[in-house]
N, C-alpha and C. Protein backbone atom coordinates (compact mmCIF):
# COMPACT_ATOMS: atom_id res chain seq x y z
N UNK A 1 0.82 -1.18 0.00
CA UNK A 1 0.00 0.00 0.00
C UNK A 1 0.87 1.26 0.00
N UNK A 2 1.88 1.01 0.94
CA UNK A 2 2.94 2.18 0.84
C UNK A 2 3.72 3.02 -0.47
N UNK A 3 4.10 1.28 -0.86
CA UNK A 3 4.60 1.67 -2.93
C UNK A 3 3.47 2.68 -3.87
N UNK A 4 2.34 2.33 -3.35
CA UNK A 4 1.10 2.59 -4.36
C UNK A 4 1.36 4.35 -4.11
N UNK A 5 1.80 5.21 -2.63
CA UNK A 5 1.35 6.15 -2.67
C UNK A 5 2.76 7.23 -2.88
N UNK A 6 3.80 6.61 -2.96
CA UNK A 6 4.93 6.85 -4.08
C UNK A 6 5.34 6.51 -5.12
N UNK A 7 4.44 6.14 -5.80
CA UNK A 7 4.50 6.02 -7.17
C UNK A 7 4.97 7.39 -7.88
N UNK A 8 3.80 8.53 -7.67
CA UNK A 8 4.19 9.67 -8.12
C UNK A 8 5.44 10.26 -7.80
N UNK A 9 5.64 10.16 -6.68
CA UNK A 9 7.51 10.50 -6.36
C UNK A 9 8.29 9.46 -7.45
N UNK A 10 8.13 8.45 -7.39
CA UNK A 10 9.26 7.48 -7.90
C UNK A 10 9.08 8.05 -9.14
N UNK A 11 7.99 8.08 -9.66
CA UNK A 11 7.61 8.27 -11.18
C UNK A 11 8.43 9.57 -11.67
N UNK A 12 8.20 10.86 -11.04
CA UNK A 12 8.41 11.73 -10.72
C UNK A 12 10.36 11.89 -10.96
N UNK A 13 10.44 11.25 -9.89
CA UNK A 13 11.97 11.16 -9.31
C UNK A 13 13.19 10.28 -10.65
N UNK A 14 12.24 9.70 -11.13
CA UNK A 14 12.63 8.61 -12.74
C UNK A 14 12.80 9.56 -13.66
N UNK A 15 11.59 10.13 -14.33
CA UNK A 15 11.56 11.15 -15.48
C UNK A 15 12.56 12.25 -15.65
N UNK A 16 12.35 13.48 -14.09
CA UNK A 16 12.48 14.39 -14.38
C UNK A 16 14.09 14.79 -13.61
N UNK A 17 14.51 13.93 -12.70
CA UNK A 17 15.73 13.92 -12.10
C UNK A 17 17.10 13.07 -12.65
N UNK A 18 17.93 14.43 -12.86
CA UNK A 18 19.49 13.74 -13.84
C UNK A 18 19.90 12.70 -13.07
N UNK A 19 19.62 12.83 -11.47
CA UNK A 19 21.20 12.21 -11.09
C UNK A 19 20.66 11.33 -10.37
N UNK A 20 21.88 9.74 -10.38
CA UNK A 20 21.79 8.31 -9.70
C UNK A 20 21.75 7.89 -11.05
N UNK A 21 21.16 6.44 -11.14
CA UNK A 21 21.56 5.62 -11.86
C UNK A 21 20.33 5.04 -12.10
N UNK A 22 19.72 4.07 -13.11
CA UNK A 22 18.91 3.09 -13.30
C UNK A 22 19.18 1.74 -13.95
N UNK A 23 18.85 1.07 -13.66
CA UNK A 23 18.81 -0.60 -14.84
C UNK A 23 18.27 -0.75 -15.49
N UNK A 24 18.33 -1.79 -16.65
CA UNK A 24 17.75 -1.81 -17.85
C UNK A 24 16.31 -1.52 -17.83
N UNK A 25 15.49 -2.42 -16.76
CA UNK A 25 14.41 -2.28 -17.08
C UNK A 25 13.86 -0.81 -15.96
N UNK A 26 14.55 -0.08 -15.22
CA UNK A 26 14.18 1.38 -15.14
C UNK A 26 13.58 1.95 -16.13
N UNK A 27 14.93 1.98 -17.41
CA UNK A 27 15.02 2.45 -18.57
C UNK A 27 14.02 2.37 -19.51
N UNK A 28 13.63 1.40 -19.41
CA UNK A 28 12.73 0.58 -20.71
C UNK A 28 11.49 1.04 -19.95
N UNK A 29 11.26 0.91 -18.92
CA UNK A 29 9.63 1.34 -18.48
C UNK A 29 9.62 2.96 -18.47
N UNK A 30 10.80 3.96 -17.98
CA UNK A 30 10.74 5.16 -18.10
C UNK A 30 10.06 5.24 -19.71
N UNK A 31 11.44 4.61 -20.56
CA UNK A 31 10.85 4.73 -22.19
C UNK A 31 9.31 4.80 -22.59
N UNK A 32 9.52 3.75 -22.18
CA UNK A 32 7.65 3.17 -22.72
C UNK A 32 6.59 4.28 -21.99
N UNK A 33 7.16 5.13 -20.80
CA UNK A 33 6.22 5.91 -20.18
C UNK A 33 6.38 7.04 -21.26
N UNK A 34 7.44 7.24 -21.14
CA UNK A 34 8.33 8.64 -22.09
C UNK A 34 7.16 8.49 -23.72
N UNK A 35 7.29 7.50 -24.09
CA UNK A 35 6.71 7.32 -25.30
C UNK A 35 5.24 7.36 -25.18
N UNK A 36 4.15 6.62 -24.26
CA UNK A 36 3.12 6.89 -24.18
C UNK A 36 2.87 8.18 -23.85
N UNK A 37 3.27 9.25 -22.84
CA UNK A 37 2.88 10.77 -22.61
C UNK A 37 3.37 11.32 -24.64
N UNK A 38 4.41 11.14 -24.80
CA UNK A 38 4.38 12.12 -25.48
C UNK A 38 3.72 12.09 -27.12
N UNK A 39 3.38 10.70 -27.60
CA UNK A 39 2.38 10.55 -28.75
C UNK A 39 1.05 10.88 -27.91
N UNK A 40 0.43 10.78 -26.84
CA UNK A 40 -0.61 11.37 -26.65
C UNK A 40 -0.49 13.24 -26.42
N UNK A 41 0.36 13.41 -25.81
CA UNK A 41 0.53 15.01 -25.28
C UNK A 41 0.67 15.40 -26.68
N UNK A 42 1.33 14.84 -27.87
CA UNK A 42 1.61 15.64 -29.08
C UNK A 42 0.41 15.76 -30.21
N UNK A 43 -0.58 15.36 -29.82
CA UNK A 43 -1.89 15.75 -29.78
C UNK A 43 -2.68 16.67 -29.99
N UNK A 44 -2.29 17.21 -28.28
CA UNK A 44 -2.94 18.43 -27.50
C UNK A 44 -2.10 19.49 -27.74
N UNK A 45 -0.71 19.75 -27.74
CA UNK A 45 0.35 20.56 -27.99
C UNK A 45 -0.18 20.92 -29.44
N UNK A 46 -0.32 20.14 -30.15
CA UNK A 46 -0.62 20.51 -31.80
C UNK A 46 -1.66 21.37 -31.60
N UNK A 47 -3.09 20.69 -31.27
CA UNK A 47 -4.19 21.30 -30.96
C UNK A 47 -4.46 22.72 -30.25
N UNK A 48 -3.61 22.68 -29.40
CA UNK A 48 -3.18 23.86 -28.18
C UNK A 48 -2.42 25.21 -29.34
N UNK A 49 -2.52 24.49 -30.17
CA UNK A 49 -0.85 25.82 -30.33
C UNK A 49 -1.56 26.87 -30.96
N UNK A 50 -0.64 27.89 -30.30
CA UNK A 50 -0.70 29.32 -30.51
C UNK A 50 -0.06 29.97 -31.55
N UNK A 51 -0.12 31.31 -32.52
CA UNK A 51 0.59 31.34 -33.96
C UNK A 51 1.97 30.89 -33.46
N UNK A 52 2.57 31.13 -32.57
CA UNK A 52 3.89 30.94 -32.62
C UNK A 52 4.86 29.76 -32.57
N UNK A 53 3.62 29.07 -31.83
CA UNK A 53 4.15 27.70 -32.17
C UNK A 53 5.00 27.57 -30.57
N UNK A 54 4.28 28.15 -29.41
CA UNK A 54 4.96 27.76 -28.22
C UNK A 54 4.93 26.85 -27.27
N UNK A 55 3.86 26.14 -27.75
CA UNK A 55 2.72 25.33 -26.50
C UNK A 55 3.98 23.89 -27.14
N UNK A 56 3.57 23.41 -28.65
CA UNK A 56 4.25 22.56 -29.28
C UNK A 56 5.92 22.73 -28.71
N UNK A 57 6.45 23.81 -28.80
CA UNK A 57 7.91 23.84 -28.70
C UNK A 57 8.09 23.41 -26.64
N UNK A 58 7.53 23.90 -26.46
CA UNK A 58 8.00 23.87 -25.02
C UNK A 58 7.34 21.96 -24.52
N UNK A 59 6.56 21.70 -25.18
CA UNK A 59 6.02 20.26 -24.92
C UNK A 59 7.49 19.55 -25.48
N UNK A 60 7.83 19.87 -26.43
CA UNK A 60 9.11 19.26 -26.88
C UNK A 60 10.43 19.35 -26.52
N UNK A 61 10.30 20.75 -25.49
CA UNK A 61 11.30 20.72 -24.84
C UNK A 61 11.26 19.76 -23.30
N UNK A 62 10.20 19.58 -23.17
CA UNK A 62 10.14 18.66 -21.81
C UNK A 62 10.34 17.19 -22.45
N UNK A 63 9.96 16.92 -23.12
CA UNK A 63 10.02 15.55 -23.39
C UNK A 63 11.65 15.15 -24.00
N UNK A 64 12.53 16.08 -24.28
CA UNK A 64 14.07 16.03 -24.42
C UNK A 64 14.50 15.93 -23.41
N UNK A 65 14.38 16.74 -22.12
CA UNK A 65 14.43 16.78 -20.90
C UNK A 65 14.63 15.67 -20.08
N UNK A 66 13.16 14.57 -20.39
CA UNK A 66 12.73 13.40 -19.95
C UNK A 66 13.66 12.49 -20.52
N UNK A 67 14.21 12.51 -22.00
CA UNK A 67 14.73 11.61 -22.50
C UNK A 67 16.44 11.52 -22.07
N UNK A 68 16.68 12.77 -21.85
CA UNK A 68 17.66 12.80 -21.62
C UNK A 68 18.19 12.49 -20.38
N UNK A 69 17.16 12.91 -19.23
CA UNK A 69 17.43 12.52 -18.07
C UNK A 69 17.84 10.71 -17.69
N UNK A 70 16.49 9.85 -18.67
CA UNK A 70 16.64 8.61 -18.39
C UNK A 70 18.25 7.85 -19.31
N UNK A 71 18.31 8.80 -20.37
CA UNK A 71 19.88 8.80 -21.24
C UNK A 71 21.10 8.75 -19.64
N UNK A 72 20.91 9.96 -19.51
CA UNK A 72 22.22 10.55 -18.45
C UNK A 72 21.90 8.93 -17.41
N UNK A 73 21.15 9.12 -16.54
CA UNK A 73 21.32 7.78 -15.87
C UNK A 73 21.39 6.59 -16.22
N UNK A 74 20.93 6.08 -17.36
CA UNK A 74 21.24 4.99 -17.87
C UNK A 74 22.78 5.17 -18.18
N UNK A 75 23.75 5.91 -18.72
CA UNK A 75 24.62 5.99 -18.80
C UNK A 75 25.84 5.82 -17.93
N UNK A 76 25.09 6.28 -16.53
CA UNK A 76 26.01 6.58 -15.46
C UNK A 76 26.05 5.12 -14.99
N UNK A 77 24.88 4.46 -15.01
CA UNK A 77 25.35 3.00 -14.92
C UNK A 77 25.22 1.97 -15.60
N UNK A 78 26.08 2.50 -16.56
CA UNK A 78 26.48 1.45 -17.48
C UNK A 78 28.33 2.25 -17.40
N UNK A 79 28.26 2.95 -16.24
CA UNK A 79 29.90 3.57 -16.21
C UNK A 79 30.53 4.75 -17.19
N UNK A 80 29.80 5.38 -17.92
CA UNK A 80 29.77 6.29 -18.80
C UNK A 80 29.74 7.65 -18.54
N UNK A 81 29.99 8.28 -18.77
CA UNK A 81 29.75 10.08 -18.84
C UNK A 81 28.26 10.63 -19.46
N UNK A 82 27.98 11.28 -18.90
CA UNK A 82 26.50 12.12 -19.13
C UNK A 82 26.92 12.75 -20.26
N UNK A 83 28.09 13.46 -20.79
CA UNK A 83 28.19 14.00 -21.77
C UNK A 83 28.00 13.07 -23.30
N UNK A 84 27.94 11.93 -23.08
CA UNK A 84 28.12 11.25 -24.44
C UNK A 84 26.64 11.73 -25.68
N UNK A 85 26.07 12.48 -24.39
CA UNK A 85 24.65 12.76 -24.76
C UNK A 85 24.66 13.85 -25.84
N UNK A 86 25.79 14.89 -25.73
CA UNK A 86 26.16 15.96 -26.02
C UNK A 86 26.99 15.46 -27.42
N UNK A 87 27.57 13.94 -27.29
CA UNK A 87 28.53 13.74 -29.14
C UNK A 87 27.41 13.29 -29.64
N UNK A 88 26.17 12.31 -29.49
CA UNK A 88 24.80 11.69 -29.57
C UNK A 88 24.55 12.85 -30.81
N UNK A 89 24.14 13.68 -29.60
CA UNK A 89 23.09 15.05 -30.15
C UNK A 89 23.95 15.85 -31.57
N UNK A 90 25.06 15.74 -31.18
CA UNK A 90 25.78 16.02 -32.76
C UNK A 90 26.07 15.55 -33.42
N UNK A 91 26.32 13.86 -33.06
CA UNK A 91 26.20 13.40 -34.67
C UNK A 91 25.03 13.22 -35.06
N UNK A 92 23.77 13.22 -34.18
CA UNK A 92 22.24 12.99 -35.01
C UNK A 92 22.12 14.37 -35.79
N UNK A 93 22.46 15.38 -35.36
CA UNK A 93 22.11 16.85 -36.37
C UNK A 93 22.82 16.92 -37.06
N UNK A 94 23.87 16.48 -37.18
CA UNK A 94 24.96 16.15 -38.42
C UNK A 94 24.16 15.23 -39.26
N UNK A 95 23.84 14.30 -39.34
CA UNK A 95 22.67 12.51 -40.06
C UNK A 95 21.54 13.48 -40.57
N UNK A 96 20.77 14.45 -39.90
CA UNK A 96 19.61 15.02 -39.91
C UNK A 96 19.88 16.17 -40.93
N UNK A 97 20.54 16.83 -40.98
CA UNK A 97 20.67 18.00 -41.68
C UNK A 97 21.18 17.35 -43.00
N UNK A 98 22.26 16.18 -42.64
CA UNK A 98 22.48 15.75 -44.19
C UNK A 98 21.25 15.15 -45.09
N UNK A 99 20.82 14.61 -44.13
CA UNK A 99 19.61 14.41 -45.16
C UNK A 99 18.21 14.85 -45.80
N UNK A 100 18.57 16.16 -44.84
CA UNK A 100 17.23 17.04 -44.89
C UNK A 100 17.93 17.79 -46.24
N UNK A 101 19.16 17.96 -46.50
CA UNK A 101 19.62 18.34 -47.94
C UNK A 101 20.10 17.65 -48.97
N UNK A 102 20.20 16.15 -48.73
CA UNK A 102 20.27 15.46 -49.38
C UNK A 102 18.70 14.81 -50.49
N UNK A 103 17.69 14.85 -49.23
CA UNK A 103 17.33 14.03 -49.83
C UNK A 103 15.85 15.05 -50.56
N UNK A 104 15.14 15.01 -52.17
CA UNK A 104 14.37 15.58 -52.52
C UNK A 104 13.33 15.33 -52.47
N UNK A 105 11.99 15.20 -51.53
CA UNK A 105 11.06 14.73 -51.40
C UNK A 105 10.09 15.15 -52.37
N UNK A 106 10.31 16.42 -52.49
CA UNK A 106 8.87 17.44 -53.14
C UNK A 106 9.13 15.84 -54.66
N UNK A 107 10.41 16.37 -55.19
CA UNK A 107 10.23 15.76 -56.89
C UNK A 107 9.84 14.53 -57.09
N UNK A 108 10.24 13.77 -56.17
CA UNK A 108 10.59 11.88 -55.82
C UNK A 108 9.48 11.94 -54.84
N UNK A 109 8.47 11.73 -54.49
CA UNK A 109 7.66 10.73 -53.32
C UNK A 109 7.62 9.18 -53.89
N UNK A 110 8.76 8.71 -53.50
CA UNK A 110 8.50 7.02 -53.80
C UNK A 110 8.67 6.42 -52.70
N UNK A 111 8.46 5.48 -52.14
CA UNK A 111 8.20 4.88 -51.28
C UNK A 111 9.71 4.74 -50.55
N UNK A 112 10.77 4.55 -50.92
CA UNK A 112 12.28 4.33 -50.23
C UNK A 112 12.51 5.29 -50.00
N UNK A 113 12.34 6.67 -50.90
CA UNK A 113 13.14 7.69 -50.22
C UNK A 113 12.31 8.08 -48.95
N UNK A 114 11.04 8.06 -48.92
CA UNK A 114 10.46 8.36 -48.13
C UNK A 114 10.95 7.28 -46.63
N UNK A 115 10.75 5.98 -46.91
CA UNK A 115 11.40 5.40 -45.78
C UNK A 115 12.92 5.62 -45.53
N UNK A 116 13.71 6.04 -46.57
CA UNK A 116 15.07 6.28 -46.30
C UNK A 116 15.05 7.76 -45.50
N UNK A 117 14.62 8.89 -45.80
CA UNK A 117 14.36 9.69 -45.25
C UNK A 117 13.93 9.67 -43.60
N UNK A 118 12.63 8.85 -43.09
CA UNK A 118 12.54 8.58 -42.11
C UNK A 118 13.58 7.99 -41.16
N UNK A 119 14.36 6.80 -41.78
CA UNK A 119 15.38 5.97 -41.36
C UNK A 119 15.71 7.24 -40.49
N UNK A 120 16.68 8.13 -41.75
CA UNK A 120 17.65 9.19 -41.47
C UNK A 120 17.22 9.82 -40.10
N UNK A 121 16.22 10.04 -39.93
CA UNK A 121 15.79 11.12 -38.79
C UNK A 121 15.37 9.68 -37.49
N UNK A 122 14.66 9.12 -37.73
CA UNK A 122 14.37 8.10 -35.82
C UNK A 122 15.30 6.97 -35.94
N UNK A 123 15.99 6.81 -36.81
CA UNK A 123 16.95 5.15 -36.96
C UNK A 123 17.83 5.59 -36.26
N UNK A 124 18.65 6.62 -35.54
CA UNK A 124 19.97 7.02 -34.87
C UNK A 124 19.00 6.80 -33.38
N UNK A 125 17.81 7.75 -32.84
CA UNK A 125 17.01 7.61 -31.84
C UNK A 125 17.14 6.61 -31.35
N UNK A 126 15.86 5.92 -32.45
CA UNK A 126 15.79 4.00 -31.91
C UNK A 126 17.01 3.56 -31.54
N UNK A 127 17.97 3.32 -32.41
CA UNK A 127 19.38 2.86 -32.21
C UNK A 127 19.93 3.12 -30.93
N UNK A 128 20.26 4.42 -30.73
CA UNK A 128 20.33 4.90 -28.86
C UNK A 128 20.29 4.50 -27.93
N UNK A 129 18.18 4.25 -28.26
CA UNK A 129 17.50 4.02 -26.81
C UNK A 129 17.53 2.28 -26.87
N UNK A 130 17.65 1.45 -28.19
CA UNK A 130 18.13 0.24 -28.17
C UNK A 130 19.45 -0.11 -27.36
N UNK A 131 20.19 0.34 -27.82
CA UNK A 131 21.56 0.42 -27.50
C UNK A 131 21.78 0.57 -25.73
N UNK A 132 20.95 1.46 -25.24
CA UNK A 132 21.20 1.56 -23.81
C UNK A 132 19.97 0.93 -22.73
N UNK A 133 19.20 0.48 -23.74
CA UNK A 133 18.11 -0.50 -22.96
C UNK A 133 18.85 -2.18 -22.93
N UNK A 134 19.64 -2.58 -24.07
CA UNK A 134 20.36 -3.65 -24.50
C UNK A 134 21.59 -4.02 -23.41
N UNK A 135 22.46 -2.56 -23.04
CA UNK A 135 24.00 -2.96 -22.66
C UNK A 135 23.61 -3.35 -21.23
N UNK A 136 24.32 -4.18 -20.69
CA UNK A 136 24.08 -4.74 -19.12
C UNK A 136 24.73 -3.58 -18.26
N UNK A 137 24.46 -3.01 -17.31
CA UNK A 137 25.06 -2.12 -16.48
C UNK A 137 25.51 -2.87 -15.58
N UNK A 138 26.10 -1.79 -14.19
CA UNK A 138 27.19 -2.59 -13.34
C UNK A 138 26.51 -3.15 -12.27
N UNK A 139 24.98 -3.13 -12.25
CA UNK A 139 24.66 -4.53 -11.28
C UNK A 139 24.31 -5.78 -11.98
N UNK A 140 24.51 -5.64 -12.99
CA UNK A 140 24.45 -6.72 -14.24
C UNK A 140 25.70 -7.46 -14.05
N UNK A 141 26.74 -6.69 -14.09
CA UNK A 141 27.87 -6.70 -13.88
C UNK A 141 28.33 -7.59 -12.85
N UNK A 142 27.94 -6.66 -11.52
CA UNK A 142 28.30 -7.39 -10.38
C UNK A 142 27.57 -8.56 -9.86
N UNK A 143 26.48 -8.83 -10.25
CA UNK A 143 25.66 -10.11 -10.27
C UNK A 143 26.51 -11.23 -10.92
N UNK A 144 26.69 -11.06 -12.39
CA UNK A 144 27.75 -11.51 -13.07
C UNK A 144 28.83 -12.02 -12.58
N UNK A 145 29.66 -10.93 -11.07
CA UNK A 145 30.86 -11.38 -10.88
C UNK A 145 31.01 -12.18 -9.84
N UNK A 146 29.69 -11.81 -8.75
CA UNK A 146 29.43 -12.97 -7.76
C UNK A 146 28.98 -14.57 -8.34
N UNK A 147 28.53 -14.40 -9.06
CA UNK A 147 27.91 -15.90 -9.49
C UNK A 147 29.01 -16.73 -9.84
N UNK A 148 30.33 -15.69 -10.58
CA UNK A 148 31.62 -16.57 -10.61
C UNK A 148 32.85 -16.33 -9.52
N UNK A 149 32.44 -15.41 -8.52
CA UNK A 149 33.69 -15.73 -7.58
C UNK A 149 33.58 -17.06 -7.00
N UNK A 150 34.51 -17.42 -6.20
CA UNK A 150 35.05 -18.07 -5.65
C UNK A 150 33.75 -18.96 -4.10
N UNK A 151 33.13 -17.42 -3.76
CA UNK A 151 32.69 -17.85 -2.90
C UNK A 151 31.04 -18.55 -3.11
N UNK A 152 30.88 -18.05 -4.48
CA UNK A 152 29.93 -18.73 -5.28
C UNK A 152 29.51 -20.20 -5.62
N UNK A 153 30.99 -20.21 -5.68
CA UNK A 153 31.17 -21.79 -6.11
C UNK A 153 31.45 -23.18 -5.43
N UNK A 154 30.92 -24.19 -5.77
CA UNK A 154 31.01 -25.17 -4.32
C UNK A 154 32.35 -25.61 -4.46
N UNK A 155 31.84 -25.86 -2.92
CA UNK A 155 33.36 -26.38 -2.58
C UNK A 155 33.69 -27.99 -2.61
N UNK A 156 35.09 -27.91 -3.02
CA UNK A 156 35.73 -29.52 -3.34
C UNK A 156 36.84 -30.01 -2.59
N UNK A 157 36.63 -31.03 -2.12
CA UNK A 157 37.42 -31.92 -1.21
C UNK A 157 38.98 -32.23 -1.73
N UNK A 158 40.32 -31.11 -1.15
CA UNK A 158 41.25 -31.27 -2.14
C UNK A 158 42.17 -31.81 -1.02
N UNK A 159 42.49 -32.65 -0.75
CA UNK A 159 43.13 -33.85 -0.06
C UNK A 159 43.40 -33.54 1.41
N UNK A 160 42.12 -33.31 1.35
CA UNK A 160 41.66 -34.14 3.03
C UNK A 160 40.64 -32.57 3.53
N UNK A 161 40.38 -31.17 2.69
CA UNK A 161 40.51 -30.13 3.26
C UNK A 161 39.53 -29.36 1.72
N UNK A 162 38.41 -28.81 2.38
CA UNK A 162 37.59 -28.23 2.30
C UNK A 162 37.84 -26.97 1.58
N UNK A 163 37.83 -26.80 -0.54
CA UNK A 163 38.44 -25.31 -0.72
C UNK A 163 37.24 -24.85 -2.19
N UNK A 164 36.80 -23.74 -2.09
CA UNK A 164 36.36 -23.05 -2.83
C UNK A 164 36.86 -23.23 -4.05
N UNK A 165 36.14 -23.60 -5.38
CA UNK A 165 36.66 -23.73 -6.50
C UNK A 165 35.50 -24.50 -7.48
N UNK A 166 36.13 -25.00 -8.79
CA UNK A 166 35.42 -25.01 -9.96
C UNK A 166 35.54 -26.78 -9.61
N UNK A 167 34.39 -27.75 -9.92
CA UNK A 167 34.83 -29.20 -9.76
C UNK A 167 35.40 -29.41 -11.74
């Protein structure tokens, strides 16, 4: 009953806070939250918007926010720097801009460029949030390293005397 009435903190404390760490499946449920608010919120932001286009921009600035936050901690434990977020973000606008001039939609609507086009812009994303939902972090790690120490492993009768090891 107690969990039920910090949810909103935890929830809260997941999304919108850089610092500590999470595990894969932190990550993957932040995601999947990250992803359900913001195809529904992008909706209402559309709907909402004002000539200038602020309601949309600032909805999009929170949801970078969000992504980035669960980025930075997923990162931190998987032993990484928060900044990798910062080479990420430039080589995707580097991928993005090349192909926003590369590629001619108006003349060509055929079906590849159009999926090649898309590739270009969410295939680096996906890739990312694959990539850091995928890598094992360091309680992955250290689970990993207990299961093969020493003290893990049974023990074998080595002439006459009781020793930790592999049979």
């Amino acid at each position: 009953m107690g969990t039920m009435r910090n949810m909103p903190a935890m929830m809260s404390g997941l999304l919108f806070s850089p610092s500590g760490t999470i595990d894969r499946a932190g990550f993957v449920g932040g995601s999947l939250v990250l992803s359900a608010v913001a195809l529904a919120g992008d909706q209402f932001a559309r709907s909402a918007s004002d000539p200038y286009g602020l309601v949309p921009f600032v909805f999009a600035l929170g949801v970078a926010w969000v992504a980035g936050c669960l980025s930075r901690k997923r990162l931190h434990d998987l032993g990484r720097s928060g900044w990798l977020i910062i080479a990420f973000l430039a080589a995707y606008i580097a991928i993005v801009l090349t192909a926003s001039f590369s590629f001619d939609l108006q003349a060509h609507q055929t079906y590849w460029r159009v999926t090649l086009h898309t590739l270009a812009f969410a295939g680096p994303m996906i890739a990312w949030f694959v990539a850091l939902a995928m890598l094992p972090g360091e309680a992955a790690r250290q689970a990993a390293r207990r299961a093969w120490s020493s003290e893990a492993l049974p023990s074998v009768a080595v002439g006459g005397q009781l020793r930790a090891g592999r049979m």
